[in-house]
N, C-alpha and C. Protein backbone atom coordinates (compact mmCIF):
# COMPACT_ATOMS: atom_id res chain seq x y z
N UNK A 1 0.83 -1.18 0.00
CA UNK A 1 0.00 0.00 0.00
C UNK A 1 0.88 1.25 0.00
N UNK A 2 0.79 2.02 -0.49
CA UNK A 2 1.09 3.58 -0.79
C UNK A 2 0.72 4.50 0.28
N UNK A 3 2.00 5.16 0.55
CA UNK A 3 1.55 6.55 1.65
C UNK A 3 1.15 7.64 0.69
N UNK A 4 0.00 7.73 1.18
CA UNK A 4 -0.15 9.21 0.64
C UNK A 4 0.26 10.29 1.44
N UNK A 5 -0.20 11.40 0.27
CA UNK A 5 0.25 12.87 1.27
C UNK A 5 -1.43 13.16 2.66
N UNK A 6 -2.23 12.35 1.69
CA UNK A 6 -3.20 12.55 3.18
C UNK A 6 -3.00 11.73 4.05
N UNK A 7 -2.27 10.55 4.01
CA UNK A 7 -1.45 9.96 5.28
C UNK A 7 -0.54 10.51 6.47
N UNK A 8 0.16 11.77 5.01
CA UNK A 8 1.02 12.40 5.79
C UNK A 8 0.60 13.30 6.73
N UNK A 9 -0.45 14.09 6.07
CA UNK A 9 -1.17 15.28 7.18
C UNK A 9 -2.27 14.79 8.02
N UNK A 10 -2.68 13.79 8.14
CA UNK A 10 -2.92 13.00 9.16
C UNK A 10 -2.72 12.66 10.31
N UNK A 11 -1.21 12.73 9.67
CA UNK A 11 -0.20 11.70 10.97
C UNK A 11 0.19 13.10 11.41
N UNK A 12 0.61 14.19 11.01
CA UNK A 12 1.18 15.61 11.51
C UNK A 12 0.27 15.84 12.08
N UNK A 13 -1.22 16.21 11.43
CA UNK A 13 -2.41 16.49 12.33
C UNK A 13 -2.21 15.63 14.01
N UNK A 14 -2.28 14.35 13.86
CA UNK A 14 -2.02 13.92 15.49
C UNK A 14 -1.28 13.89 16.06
N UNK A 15 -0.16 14.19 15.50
CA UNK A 15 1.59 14.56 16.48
C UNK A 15 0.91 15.86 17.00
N UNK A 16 0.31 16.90 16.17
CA UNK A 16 0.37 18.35 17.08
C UNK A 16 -0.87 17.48 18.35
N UNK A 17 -1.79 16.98 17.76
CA UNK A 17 -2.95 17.57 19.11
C UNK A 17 -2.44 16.49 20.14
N UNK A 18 -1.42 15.20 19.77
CA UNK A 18 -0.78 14.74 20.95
C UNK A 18 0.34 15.75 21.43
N UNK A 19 0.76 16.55 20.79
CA UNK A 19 1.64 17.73 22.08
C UNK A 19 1.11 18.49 22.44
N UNK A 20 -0.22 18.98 21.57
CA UNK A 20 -0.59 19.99 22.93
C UNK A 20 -1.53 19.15 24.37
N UNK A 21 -1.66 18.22 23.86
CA UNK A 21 -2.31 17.20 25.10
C UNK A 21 -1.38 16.80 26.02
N UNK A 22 -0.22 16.25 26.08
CA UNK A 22 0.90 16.04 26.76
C UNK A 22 1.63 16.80 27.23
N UNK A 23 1.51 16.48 28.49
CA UNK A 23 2.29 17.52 29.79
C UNK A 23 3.51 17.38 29.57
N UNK A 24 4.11 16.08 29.06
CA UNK A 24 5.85 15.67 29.22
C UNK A 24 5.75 16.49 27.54
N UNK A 25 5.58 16.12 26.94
CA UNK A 25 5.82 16.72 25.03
C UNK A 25 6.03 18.22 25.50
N UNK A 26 4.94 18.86 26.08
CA UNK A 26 4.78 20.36 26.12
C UNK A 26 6.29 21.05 27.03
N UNK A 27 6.83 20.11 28.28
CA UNK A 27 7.71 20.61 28.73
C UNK A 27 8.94 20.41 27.75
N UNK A 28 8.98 19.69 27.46
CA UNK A 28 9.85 19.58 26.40
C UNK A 28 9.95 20.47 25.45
N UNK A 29 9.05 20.54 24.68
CA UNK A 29 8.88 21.61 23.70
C UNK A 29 9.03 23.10 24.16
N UNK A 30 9.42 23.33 25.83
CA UNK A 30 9.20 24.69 26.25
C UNK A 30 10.85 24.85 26.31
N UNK A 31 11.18 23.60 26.42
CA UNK A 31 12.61 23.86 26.55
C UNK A 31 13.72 23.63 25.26
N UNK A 32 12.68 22.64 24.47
CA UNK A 32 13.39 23.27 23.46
C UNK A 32 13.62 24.73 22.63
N UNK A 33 12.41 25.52 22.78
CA UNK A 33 12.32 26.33 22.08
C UNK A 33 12.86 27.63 23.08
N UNK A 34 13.17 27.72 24.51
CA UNK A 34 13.69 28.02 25.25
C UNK A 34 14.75 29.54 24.85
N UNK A 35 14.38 30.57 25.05
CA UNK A 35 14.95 31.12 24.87
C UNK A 35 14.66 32.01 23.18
N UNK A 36 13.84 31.59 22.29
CA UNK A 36 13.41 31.72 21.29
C UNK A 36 11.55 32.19 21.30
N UNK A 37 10.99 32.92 20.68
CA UNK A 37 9.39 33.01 20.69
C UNK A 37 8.47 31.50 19.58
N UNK A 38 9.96 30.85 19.37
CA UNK A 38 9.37 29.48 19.15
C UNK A 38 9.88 29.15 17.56
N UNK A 39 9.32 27.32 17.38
CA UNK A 39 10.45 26.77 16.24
C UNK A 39 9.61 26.61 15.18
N UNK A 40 10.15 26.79 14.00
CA UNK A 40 8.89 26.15 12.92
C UNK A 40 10.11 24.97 12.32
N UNK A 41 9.23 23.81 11.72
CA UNK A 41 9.71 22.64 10.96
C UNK A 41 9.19 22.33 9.90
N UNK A 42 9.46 22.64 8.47
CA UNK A 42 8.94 22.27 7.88
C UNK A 42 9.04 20.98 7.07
N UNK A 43 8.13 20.35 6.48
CA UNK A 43 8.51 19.24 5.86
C UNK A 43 7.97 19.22 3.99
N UNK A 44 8.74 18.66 3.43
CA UNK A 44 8.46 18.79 1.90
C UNK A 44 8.27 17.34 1.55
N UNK A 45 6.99 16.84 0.82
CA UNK A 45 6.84 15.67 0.19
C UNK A 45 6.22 15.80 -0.89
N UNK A 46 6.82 14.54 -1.89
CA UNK A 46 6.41 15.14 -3.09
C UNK A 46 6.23 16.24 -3.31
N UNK A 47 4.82 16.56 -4.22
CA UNK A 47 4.71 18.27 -4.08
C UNK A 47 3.65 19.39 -3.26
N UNK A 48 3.74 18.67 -2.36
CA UNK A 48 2.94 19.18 -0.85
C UNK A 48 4.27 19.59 0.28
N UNK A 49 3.82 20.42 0.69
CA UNK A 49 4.57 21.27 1.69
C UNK A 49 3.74 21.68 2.96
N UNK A 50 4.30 21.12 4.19
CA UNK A 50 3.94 21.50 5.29
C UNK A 50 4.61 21.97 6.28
N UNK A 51 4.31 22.75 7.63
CA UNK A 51 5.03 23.49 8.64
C UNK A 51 4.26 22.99 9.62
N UNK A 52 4.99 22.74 10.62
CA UNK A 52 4.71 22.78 12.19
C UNK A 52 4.96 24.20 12.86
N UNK A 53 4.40 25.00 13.61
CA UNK A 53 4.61 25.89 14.40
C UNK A 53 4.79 25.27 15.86
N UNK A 54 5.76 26.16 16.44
CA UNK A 54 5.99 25.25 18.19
C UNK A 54 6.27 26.15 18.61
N UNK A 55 4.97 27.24 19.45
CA UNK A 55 5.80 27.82 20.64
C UNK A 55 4.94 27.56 22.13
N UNK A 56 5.03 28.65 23.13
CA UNK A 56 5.17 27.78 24.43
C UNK A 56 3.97 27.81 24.51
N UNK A 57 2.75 27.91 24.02
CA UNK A 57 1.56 27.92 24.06
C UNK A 57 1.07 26.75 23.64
N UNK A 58 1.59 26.25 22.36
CA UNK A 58 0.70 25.46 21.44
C UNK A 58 1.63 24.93 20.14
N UNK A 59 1.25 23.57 19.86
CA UNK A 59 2.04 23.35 18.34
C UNK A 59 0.89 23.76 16.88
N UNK A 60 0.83 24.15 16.22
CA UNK A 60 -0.04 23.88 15.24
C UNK A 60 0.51 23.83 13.89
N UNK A 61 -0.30 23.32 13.00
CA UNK A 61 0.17 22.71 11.65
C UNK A 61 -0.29 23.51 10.56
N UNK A 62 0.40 24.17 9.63
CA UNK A 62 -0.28 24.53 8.70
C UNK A 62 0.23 24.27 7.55
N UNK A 63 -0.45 24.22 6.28
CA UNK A 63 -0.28 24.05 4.91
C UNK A 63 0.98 24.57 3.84
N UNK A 64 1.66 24.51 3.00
CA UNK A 64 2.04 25.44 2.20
C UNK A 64 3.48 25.35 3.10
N UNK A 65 4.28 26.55 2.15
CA UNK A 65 5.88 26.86 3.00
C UNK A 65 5.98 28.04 3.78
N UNK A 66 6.80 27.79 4.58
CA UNK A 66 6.80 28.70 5.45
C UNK A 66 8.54 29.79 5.53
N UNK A 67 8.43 31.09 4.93
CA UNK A 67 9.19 31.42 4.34
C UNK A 67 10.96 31.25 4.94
N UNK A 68 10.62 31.08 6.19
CA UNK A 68 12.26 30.84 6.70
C UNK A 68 11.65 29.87 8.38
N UNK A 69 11.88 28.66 7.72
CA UNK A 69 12.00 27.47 9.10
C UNK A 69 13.19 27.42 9.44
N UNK A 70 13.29 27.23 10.66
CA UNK A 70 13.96 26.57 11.17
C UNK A 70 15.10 25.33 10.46
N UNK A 71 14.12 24.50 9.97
CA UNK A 71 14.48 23.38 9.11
C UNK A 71 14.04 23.21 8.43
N UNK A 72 14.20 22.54 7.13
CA UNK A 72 12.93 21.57 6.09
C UNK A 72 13.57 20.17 5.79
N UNK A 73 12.49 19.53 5.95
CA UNK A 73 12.64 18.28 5.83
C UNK A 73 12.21 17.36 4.38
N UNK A 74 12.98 16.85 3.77
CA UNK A 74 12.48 16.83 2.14
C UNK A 74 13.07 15.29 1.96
N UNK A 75 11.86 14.23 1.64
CA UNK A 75 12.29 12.80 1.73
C UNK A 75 10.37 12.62 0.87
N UNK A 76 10.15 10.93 0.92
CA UNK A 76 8.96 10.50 -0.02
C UNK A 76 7.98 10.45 1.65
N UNK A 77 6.63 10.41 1.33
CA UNK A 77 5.79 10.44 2.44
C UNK A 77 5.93 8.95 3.31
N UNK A 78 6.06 7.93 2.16
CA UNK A 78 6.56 6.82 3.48
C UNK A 78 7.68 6.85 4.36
N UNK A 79 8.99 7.55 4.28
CA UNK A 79 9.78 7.48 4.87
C UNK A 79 9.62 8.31 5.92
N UNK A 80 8.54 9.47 5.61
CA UNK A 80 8.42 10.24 6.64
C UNK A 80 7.62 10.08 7.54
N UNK A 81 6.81 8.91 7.39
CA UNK A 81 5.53 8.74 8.40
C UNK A 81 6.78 7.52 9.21
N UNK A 82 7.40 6.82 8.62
CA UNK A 82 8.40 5.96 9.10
C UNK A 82 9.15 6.72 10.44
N UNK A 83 9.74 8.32 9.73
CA UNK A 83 10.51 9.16 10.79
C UNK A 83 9.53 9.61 12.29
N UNK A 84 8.67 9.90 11.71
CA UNK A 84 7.61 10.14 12.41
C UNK A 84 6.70 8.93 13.57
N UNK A 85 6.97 7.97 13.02
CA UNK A 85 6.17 7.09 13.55
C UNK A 85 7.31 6.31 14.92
N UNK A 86 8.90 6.98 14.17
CA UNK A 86 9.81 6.22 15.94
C UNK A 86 10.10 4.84 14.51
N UNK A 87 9.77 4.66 13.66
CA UNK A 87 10.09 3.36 12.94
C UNK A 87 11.69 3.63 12.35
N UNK A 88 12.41 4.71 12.51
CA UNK A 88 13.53 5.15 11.37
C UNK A 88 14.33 6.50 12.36
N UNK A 89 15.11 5.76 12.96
CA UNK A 89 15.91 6.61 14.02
C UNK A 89 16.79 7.75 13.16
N UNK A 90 16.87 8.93 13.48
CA UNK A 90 17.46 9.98 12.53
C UNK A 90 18.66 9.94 12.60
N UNK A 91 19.99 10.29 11.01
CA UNK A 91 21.03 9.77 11.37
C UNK A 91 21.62 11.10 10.20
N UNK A 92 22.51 10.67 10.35
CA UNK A 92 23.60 12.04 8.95
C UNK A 92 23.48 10.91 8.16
N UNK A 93 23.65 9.55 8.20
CA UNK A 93 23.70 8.54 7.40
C UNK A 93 22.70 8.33 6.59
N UNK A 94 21.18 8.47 6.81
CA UNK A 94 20.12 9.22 6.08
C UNK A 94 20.70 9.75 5.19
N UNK A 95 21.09 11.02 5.10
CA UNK A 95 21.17 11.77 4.47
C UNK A 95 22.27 11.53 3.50
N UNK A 96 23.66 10.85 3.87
CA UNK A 96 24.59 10.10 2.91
C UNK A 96 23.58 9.17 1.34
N UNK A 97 22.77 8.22 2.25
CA UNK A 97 22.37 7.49 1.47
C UNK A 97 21.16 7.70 0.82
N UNK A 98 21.38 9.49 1.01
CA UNK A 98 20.08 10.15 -0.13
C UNK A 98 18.69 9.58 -0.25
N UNK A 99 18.00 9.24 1.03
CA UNK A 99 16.96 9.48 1.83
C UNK A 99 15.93 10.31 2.60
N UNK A 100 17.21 11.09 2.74
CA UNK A 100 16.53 12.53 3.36
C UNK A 100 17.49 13.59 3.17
N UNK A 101 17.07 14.85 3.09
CA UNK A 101 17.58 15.85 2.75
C UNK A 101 17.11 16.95 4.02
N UNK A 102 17.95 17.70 4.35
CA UNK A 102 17.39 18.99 5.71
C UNK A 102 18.15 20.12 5.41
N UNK A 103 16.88 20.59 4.74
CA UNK A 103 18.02 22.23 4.68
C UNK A 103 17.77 23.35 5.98
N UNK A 104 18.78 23.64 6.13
CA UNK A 104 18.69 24.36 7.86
C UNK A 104 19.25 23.48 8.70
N UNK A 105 18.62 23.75 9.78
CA UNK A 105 19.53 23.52 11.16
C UNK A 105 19.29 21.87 11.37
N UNK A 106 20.00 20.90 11.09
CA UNK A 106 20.08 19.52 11.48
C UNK A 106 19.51 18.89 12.63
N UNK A 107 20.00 20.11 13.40
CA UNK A 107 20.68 19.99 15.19
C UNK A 107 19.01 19.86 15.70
N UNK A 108 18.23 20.78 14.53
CA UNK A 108 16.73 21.15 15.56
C UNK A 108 16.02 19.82 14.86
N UNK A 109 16.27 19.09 13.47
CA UNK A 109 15.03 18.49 13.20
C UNK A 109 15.57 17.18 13.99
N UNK A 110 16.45 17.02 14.98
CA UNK A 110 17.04 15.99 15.83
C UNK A 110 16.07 15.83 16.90
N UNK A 111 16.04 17.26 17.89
CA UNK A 111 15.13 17.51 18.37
C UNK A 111 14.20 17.83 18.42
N UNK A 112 13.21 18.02 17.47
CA UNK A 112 11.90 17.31 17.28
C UNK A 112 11.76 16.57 17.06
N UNK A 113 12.72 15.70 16.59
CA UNK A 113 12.42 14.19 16.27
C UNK A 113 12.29 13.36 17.59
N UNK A 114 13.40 14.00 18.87
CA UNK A 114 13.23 13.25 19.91
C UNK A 114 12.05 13.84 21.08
N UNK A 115 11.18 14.65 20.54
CA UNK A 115 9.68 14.98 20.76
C UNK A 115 9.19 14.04 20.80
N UNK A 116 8.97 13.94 19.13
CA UNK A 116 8.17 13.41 18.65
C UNK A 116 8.34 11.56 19.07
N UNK A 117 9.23 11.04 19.16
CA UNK A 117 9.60 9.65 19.74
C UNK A 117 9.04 9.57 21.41
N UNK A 118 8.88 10.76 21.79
CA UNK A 118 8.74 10.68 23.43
C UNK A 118 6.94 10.46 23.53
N UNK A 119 6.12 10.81 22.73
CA UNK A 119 4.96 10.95 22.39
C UNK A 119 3.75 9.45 22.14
């Protein structure tokens, strides 16, 4: 079976409303963004584009690109529901073996990734 991209915003849709539901996700997320008015992540599949917003209030998801993230994350929608799902531990080695691509800060889509695994 085939991931779609409505697989993908699916699965983003319930990562946010499981962090804003989670007391441990939310402290986390306060400290990641710590010091900042908060992180955006975006992700690119196929030819759909999405952003996470994260600040100390609330995560929310929206559509489209977001003109300067944090990060972007650019791989096929199965690999990303894979990253997402805790199935595909994040590595630079990924990215060697031209799997995934992150333009921006590495360091942050690490830590959301280890959010998102805590969830």
């Amino acid at each position: 079976m085939e991931t779609t991209i409505d697989q993908v915003r699916k699965r983003l849709r319930l990562l946010v409303d499981l962090m804003n539901k989670n007391e441990k996700a939310k402290s986390r997320l306060i400290a990641w963004i710590d010091g900042y008015d908060g992180k955006i992540i975006e992700f690119q599949v196929d030819n759909s584009s999405f952003y996470m917003v994260f600040t100390k209030e609330n995560a929310r998801l929206e559509e489209g690109s977001y003109p300067s993230p944090d990060a972007v994350i650019v791989t096929e929608p199965k690999f990303l529901i894979d990253i997402l799902s805790g199935k595909v531990r994040l590595s630079s080695s990924l990215i060697a073996e031209d799997k995934l691509r992150v333009w921006g800060n590495f360091h942050e889509v690490v830590l959301f990734s280890k959010i998102v695994s805590s969830l």
